[in-house]
Protein backbone atom coordinates (compact mmCIF):
# COMPACT_ATOMS: atom_id res chain seq x y z
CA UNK A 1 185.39 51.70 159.97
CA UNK A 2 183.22 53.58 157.70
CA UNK A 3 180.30 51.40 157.92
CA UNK A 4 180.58 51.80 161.86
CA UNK A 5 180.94 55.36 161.82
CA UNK A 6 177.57 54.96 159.05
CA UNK A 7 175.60 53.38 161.25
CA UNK A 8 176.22 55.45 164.53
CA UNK A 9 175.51 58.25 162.64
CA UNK A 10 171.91 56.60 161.04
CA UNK A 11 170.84 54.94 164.46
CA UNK A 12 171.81 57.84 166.72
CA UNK A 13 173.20 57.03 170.72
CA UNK A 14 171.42 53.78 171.70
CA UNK A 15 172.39 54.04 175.23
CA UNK A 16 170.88 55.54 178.08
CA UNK A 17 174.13 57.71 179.33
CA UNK A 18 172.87 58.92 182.80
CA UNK A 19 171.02 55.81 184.35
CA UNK A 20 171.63 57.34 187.37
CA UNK A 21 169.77 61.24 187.10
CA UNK A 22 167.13 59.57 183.82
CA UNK A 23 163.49 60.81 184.52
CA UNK A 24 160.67 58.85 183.13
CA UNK A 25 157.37 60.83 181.50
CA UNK A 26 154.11 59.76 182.07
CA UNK A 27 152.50 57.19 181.54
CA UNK A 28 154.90 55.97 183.81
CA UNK A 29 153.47 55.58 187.24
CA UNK A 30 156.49 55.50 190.04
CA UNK A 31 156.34 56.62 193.50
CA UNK A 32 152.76 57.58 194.89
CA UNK A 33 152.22 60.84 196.69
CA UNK A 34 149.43 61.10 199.04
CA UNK A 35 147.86 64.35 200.39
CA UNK A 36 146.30 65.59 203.47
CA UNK A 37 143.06 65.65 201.52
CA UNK A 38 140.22 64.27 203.46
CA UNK A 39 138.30 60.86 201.21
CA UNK A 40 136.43 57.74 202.27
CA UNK A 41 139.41 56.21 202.94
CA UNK A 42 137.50 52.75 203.24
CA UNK A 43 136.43 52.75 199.56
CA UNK A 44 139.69 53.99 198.56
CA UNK A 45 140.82 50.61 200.17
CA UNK A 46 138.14 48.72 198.53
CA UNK A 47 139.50 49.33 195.04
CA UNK A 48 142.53 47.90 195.32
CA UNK A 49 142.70 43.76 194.85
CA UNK A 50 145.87 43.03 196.54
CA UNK A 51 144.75 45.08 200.23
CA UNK A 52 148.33 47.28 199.30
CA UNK A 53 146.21 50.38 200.55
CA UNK A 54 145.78 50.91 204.23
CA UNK A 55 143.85 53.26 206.52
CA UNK A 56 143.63 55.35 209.59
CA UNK A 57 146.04 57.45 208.14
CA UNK A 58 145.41 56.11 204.11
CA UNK A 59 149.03 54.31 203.52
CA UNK A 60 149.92 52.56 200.02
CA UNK A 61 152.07 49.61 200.29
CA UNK A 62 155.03 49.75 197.25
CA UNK A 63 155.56 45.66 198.16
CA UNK A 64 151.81 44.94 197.24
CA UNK A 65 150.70 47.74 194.83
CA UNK A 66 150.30 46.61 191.37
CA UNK A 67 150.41 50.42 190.11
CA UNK A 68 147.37 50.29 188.33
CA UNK A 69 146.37 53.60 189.01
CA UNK A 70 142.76 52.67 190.14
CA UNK A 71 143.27 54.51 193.18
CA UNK A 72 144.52 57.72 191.66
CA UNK A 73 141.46 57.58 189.04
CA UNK A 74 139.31 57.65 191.89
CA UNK A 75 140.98 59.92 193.71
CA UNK A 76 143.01 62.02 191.89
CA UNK A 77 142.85 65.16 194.58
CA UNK A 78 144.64 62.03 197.29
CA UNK A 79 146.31 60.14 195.33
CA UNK A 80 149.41 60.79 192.73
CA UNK A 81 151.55 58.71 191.07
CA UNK A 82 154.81 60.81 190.35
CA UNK A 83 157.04 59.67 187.52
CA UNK A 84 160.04 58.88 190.39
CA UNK A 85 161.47 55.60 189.18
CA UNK A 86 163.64 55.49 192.67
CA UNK A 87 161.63 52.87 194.79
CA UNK A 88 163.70 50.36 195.86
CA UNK A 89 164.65 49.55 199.44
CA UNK A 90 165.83 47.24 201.88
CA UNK A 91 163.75 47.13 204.35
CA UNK A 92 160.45 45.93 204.16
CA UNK A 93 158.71 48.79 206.23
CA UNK A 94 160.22 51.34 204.17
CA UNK A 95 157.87 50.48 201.06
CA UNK A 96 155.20 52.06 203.18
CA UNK A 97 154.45 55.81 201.76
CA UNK A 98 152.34 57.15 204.18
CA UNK A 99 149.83 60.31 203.60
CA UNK A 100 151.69 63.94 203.87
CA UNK A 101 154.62 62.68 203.83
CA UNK A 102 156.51 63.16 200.48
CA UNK A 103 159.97 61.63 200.68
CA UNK A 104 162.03 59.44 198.87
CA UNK A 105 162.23 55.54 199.31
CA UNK A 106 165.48 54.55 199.36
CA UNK A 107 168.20 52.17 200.33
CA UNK A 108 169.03 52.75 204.28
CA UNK A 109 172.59 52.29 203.60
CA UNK A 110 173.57 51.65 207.57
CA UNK A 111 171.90 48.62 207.58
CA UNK A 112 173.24 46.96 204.56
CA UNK A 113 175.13 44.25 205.09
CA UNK A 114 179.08 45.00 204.76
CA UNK A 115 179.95 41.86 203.51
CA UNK A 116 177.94 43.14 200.35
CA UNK A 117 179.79 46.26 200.23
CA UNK A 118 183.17 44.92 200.86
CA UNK A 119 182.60 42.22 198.42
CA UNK A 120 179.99 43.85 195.68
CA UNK A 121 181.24 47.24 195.86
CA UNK A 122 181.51 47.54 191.99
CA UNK A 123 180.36 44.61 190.85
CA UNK A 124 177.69 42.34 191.26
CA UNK A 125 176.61 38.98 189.35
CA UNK A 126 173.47 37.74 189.80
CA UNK A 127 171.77 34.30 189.43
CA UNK A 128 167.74 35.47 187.91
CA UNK A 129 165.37 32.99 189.25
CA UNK A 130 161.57 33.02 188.03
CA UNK A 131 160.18 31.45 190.66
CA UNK A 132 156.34 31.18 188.83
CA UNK A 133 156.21 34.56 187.73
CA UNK A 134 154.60 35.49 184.86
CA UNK A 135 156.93 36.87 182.65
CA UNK A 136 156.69 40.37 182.54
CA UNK A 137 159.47 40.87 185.45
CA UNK A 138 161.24 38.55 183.62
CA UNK A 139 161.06 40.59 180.57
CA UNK A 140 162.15 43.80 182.44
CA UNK A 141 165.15 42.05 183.82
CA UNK A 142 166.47 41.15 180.61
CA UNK A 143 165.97 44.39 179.31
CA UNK A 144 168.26 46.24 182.09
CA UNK A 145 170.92 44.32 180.04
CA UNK A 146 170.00 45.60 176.46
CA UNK A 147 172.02 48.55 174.68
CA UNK A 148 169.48 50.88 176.16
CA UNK A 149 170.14 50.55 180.12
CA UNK A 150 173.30 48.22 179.88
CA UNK A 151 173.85 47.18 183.63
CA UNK A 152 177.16 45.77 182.68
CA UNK A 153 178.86 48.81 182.10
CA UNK A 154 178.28 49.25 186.16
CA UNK A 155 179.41 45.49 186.64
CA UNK A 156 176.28 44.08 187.02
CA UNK A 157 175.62 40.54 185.25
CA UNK A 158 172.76 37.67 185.45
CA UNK A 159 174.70 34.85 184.83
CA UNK A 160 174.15 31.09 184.11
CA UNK A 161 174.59 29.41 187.49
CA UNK A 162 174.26 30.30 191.18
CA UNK A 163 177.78 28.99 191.55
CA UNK A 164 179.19 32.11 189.26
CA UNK A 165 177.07 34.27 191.32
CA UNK A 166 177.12 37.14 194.29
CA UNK A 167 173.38 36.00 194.96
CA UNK A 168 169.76 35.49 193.57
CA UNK A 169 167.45 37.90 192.45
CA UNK A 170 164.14 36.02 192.61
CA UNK A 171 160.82 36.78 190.33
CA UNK A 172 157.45 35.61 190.83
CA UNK A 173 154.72 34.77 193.90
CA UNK A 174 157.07 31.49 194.31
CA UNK A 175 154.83 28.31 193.97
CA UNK A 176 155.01 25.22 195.97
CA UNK A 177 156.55 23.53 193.15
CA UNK A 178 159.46 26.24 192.69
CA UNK A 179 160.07 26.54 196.42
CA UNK A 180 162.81 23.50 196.96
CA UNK A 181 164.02 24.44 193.55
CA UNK A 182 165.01 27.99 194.66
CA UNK A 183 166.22 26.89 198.06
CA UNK A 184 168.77 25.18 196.69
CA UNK A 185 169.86 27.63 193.96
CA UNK A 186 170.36 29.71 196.90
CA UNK A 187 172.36 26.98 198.50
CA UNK A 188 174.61 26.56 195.84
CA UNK A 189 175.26 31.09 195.59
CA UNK A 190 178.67 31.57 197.36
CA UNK A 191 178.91 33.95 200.04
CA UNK A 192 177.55 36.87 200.60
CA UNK A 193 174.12 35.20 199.07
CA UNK A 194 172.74 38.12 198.35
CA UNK A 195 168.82 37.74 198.38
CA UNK A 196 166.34 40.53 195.67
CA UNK A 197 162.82 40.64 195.30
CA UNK A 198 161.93 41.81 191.63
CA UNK A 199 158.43 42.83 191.56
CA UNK A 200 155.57 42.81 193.65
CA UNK A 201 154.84 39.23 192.86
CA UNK A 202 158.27 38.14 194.20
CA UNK A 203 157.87 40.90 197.00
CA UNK A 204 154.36 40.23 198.75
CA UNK A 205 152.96 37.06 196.28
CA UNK A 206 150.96 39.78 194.20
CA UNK A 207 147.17 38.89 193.06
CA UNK A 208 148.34 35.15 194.25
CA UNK A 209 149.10 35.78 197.70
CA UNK A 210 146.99 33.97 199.80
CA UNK A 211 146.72 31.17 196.89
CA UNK A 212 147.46 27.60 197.89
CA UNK A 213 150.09 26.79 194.99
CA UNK A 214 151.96 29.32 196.82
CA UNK A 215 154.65 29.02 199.13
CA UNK A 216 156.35 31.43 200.69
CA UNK A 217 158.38 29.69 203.46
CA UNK A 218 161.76 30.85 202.17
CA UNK A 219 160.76 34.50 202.27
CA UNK A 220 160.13 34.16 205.70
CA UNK A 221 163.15 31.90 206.91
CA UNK A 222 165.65 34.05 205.13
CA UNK A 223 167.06 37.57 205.05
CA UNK A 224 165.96 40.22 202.28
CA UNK A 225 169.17 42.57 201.18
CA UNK A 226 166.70 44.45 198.36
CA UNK A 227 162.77 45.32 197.23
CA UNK A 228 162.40 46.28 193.66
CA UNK A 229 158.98 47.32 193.47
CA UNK A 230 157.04 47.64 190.61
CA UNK A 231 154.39 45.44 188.67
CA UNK A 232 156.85 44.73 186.59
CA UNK A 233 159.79 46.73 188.08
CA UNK A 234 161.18 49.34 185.36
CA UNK A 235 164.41 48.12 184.05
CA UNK A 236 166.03 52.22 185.50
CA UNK A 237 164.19 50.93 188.69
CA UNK A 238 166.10 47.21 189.07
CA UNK A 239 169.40 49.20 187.87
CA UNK A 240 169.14 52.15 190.58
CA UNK A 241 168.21 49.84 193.02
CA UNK A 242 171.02 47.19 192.92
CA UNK A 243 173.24 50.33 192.70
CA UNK A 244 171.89 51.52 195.65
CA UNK A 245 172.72 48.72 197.35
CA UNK A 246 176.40 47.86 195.65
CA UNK A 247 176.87 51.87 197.32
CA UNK A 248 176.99 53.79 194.25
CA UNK A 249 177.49 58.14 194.72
């Protein structure tokens, strides 16, 4: 007992205790802001090498961006990455932040599927699949575990087989040779088969969209319940967003 109460007191509180109002400092780069500022909005575009910035208004596209920060370097007076770790969402379009318009992205809760909510309300366990990513999603994921963040204290688990699980949450552009491999890990997840994109490789296919050793058939033949943006996704951004979507006040 001693020894415990020895090495609480040397080591200080490990955990994070409010996952849910935690602010991150810079250099953390969350959700952009963009201004009414007028640029060459067509070498703003140029900079960026996955095409996540549009124009006619200037748009950044969370699914694509790779949060660099290019953009903002070369236009810091229209573009601002604020330290807002909240970016997840549900539906694709929502991932768009468009210029003068400073608002949250968030989950749009009416359009969650209630089998999730009836079924995952306060507790969801997830089958991690790294479907050719690179790692550093991978990383990020396992850290939202660690003493730090601890997801399972909110009743969220990875866990060893789809068959344990509520759904997938997939990592990675998804190569050809992953593709029947995660279509039938998601075969085997019992209902409701809940479906997350980690990442912005795993969201749009990253620097490797376009690629031929990619496929991404099953993105487009099934349902999305959850974007995690982020290149990788913070671990406070993968735990706000799956709590988002299990309906968490």
């Amino acid at each position: 007992m001693f020894r415990t109460l020895s090495i609480v007191y040397h080591n200080g509180r490990q955990f994070i205790p409010g996952i849910r109002s935690t602010e991150l400092a810079e250099p953390f780069r969350g959700r952009p802001v963009i201004t009414t500022v007028k640029i060459d909005e067509k070498k703003a575009a140029a900079i960026c090498p996955t095409g996540a910035i549009g124009t006619s208004p200037l748009t950044i596209d969370l699914g694509r961006c790779l949060f660099c920060g290019e953009c903002a370097r070369a236009f810091p007076e229209k573009i601002i990455f604020t330290p807002d770790l909240r970016i997840s969402a549900n539906r694709r379009e929502d991932l768009v932040v468009r210029a003068g318009n400073d608002l949250p992205v968030k989950v749009d809760r009416s359009s969650v599927r209630q089998d999730i909510r009836r079924i995952c309300g306060r507790s969801m366990k997830l089958r991690q699949v790294s479907a050719a990513g690179d790692n550093s999603a991978e990383w990020e994921c396992t850290a939202s575990g660690n003493v730090q963040f601890d997801m399972s204290r909110y009743g969220i688990e990875f866990v060893a087989s789809p068959r344990h699980a509520d759904g997938i949450l997939i990592t990675g552009p998804i190569s050809r040779n992953m593709a029947r491999a995660l279509e039938i890990c998601h075969d085997s997840t019992p209902l409701p088969q809940i479906i997350i994109l980690a990442g912005t490789d795993a969201i749009s296919g990253g620097i490797w969209n376009g690629s031929n050793a990619i496929d991404r058939s099953f993105i487009d033949s099934h349902k999305i319940d959850l974007y995690i943006p982020g290149n990788p996704p913070h671990p406070l951004t993968i735990i706000n967003g799956i709590l988002e979507l299990m309906k968490w006040d």
